[in-house]
PDB file of N, CA and C in Angstrom:
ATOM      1  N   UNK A   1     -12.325  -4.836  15.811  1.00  0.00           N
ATOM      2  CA  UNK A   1     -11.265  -4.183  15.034  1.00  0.00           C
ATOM      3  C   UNK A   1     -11.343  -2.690  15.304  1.00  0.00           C
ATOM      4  N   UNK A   2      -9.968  -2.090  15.681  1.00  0.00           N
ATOM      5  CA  UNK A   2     -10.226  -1.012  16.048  1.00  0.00           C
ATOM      6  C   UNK A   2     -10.409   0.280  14.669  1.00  0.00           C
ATOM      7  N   UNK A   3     -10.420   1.463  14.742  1.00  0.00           N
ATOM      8  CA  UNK A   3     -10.815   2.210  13.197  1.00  0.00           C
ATOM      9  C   UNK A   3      -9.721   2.171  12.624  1.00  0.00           C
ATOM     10  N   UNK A   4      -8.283   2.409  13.135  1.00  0.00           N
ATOM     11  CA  UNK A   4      -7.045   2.709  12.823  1.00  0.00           C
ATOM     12  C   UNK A   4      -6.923   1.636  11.770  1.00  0.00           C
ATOM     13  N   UNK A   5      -7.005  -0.233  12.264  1.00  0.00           N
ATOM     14  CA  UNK A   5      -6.731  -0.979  11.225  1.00  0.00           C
ATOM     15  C   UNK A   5      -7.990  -0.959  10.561  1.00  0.00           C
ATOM     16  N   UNK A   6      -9.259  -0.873  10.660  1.00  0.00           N
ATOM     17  CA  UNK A   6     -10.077  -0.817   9.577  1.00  0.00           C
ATOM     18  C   UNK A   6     -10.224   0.176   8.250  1.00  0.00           C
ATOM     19  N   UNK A   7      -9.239   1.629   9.170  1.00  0.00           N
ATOM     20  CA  UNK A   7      -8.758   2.434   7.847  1.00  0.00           C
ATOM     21  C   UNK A   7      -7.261   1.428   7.155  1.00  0.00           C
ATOM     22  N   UNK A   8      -6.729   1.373   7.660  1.00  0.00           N
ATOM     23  CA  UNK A   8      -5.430   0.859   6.706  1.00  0.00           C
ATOM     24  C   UNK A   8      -5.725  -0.555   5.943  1.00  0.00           C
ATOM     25  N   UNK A   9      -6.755  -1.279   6.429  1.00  0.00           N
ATOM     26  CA  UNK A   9      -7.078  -2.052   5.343  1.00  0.00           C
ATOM     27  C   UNK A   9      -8.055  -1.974   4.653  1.00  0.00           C
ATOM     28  N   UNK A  10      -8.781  -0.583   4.519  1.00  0.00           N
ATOM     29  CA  UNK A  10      -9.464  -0.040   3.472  1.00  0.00           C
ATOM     30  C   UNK A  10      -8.582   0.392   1.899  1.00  0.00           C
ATOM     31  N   UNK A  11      -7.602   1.388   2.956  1.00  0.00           N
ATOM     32  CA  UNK A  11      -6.786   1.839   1.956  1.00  0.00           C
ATOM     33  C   UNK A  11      -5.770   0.824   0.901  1.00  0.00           C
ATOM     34  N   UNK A  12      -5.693  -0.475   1.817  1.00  0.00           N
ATOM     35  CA  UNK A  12      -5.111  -1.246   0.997  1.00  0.00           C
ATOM     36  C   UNK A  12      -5.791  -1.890   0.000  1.00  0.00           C
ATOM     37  N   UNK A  13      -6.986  -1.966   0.433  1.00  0.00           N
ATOM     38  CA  UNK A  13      -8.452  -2.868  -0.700  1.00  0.00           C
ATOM     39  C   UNK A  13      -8.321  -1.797  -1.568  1.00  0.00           C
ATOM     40  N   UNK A  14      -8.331  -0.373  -1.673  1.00  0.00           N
ATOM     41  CA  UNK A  14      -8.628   0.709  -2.570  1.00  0.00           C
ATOM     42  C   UNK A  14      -7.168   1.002  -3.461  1.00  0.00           C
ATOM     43  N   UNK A  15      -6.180   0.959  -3.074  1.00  0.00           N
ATOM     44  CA  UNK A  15      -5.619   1.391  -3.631  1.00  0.00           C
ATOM     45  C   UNK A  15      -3.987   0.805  -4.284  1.00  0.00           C
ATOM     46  N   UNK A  16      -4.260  -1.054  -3.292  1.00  0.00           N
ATOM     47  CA  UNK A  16      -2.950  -1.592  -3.798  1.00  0.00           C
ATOM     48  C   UNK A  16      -2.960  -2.272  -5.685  1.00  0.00           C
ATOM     49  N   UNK A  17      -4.169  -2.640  -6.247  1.00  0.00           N
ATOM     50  CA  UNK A  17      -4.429  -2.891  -7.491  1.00  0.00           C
ATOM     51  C   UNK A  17      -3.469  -1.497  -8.051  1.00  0.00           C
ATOM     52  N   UNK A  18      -3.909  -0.476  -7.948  1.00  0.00           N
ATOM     53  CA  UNK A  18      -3.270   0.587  -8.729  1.00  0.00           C
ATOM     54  C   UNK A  18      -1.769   0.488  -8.408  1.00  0.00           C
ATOM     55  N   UNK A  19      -1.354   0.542  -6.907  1.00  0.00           N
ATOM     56  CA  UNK A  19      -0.124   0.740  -7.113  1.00  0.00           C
ATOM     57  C   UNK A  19       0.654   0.001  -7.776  1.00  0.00           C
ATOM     58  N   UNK A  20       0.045  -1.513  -7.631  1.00  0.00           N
ATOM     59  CA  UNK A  20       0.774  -2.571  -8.208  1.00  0.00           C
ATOM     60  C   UNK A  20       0.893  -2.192  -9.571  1.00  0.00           C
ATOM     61  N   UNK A  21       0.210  -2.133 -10.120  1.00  0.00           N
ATOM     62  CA  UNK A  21      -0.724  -1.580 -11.556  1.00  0.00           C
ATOM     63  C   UNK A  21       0.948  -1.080 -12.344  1.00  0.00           C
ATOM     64  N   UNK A  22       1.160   0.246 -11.466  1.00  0.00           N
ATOM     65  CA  UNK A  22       2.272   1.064 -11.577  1.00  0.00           C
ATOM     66  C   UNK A  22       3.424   0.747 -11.225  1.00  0.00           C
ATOM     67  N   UNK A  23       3.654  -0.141 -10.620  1.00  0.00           N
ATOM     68  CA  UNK A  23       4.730  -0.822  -9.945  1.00  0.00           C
ATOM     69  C   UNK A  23       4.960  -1.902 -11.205  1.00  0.00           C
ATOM     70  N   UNK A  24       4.266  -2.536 -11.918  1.00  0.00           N
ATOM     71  CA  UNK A  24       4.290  -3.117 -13.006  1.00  0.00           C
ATOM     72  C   UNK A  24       5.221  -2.726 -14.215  1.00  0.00           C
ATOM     73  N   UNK A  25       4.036  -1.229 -14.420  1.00  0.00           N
ATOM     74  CA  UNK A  25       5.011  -0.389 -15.427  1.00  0.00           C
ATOM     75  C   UNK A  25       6.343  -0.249 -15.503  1.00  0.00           C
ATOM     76  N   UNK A  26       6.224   0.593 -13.973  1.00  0.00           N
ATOM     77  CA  UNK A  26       8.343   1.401 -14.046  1.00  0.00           C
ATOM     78  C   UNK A  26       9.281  -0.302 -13.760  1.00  0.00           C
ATOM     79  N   UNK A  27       8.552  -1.467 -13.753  1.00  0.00           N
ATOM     80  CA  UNK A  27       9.514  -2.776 -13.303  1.00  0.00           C
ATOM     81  C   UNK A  27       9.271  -3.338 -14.663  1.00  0.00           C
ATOM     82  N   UNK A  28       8.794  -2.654 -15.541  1.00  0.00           N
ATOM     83  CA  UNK A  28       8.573  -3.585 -17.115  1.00  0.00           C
ATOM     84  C   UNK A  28       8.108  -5.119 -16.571  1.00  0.00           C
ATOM     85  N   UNK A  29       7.207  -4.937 -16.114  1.00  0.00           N
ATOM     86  CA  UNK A  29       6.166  -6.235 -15.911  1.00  0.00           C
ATOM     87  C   UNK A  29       6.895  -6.983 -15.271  1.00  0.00           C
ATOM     88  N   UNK A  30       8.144  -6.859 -14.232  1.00  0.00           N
ATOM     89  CA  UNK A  30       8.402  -8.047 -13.405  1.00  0.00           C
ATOM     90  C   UNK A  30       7.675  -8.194 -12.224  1.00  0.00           C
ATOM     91  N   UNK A  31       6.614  -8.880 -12.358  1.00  0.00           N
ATOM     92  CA  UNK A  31       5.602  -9.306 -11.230  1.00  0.00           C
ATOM     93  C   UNK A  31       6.172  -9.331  -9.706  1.00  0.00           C
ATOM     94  N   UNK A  32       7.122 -10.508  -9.855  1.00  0.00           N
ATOM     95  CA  UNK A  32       7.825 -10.410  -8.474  1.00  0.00           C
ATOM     96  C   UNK A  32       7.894  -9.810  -7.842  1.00  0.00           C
ATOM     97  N   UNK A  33       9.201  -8.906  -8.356  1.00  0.00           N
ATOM     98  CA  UNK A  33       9.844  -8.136  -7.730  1.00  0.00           C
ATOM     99  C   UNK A  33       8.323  -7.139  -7.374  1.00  0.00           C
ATOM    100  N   UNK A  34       7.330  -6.529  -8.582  1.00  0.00           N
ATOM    101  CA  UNK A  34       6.550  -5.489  -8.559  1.00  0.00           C
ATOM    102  C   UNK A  34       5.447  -6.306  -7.020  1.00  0.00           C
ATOM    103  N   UNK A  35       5.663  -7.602  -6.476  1.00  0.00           N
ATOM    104  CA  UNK A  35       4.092  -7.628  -5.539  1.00  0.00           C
ATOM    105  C   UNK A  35       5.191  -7.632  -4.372  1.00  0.00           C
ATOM    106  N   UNK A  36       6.780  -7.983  -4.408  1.00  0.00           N
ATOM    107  CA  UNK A  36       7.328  -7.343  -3.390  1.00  0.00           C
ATOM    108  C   UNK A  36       7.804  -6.026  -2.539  1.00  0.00           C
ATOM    109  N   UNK A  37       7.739  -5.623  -3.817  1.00  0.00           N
ATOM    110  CA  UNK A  37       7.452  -3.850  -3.052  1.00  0.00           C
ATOM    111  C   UNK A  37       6.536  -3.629  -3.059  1.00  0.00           C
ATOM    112  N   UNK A  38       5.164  -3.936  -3.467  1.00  0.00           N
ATOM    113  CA  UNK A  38       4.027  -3.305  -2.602  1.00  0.00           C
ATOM    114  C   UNK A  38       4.223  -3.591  -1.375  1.00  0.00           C
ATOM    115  N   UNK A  39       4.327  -4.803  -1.442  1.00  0.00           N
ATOM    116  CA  UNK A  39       3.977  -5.935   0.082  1.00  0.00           C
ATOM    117  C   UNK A  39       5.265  -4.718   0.869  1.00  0.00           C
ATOM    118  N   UNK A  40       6.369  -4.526   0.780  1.00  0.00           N
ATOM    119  CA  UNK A  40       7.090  -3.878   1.791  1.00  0.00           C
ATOM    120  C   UNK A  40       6.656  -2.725   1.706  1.00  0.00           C
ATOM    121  N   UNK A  41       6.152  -1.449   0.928  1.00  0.00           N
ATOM    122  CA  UNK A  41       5.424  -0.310   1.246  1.00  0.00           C
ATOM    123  C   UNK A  41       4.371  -0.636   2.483  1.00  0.00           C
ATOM    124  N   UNK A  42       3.242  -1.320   1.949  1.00  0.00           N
ATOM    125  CA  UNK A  42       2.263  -1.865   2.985  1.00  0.00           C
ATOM    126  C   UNK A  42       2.302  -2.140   4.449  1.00  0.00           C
ATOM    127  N   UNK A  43       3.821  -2.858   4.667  1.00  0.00           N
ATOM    128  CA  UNK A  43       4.424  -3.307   6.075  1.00  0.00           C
ATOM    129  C   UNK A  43       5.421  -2.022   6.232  1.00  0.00           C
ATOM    130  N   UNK A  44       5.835  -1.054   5.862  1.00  0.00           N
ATOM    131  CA  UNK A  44       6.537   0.211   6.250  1.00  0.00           C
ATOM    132  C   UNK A  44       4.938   0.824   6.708  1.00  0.00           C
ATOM    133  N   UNK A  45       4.199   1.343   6.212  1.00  0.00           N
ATOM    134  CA  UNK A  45       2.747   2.192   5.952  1.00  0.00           C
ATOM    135  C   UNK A  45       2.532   1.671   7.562  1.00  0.00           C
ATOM    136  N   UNK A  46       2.177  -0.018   7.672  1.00  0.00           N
ATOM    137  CA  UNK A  46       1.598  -0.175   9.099  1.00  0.00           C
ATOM    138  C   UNK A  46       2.236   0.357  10.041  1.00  0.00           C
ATOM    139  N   UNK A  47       3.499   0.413  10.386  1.00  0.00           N
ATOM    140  CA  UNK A  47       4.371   0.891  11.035  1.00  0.00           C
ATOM    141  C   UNK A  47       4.218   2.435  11.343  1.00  0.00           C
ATOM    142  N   UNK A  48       3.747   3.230  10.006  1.00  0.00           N
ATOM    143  CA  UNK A  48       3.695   4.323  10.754  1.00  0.00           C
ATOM    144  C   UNK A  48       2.305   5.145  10.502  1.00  0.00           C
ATOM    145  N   UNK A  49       1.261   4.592  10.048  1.00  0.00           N
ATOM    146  CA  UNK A  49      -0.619   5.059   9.912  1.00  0.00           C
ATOM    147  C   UNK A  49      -0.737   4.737  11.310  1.00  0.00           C
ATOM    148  N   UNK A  50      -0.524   4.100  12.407  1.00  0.00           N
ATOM    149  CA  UNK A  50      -1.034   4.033  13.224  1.00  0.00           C
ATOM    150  C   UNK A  50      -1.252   5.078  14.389  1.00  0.00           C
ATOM    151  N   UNK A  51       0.593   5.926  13.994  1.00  0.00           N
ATOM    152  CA  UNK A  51       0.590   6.958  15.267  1.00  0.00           C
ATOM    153  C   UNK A  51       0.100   8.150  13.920  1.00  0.00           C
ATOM    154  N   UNK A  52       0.375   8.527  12.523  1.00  0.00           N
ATOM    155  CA  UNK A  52      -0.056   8.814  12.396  1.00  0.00           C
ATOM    156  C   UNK A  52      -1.595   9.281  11.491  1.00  0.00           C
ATOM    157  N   UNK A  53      -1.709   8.448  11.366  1.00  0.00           N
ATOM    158  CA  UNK A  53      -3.183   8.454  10.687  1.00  0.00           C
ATOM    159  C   UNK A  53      -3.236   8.290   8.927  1.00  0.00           C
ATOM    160  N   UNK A  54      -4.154   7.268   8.332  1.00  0.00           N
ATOM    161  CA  UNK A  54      -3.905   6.936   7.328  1.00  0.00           C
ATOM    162  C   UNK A  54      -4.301   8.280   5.988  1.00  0.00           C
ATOM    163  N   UNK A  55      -2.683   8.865   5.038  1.00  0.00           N
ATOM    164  CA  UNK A  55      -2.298   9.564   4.598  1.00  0.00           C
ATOM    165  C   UNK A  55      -4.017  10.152   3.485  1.00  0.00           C
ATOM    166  N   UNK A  56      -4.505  10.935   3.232  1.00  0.00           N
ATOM    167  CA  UNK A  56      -5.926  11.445   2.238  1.00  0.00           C
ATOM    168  C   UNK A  56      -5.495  10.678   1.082  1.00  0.00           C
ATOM    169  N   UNK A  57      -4.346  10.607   0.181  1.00  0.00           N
ATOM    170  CA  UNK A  57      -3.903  10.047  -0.895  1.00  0.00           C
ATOM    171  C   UNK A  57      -2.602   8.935  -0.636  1.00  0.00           C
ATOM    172  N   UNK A  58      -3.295   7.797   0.238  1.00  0.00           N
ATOM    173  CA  UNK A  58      -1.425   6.935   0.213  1.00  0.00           C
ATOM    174  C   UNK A  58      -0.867   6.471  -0.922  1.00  0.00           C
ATOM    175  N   UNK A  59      -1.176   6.903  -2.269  1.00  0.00           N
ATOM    176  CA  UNK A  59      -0.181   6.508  -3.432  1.00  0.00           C
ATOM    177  C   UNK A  59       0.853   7.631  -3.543  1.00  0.00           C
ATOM    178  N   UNK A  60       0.432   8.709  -2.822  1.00  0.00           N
ATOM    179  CA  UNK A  60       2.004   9.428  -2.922  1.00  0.00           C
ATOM    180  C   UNK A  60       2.958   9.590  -1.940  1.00  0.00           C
TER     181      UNK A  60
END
């Protein structure tokens, strides 16, 4: 595994609980919809951490 994906699936072990977390809140607890936009942040993110490098804080 090269570092590039071993950083981006660090950052996802670290920090998708929270986003979801929050994604919860502003969706008034609709689960669904809230683990489908992580899941599409996550697959936008791969697309572009690779050329450029995974963000110091990716929740903002």
């Amino acid at each position: 595994m090269d570092s590039i994906q071993a950083d981006i699936e660090a950052a996802y072990r670290r920090e998708s609980r929270r986003v979801l977390a929050t994604l919860l809140r502003l969706l008034n607890g609709n689960f669904d919809v809230a683990e489908e936009a992580l899941q599409e942040a996550f697959v936008e993110a791969v697309k572009y951490w690779p050329e450029q490098g995974v963000p110091g804080n990716p929740r903002t």
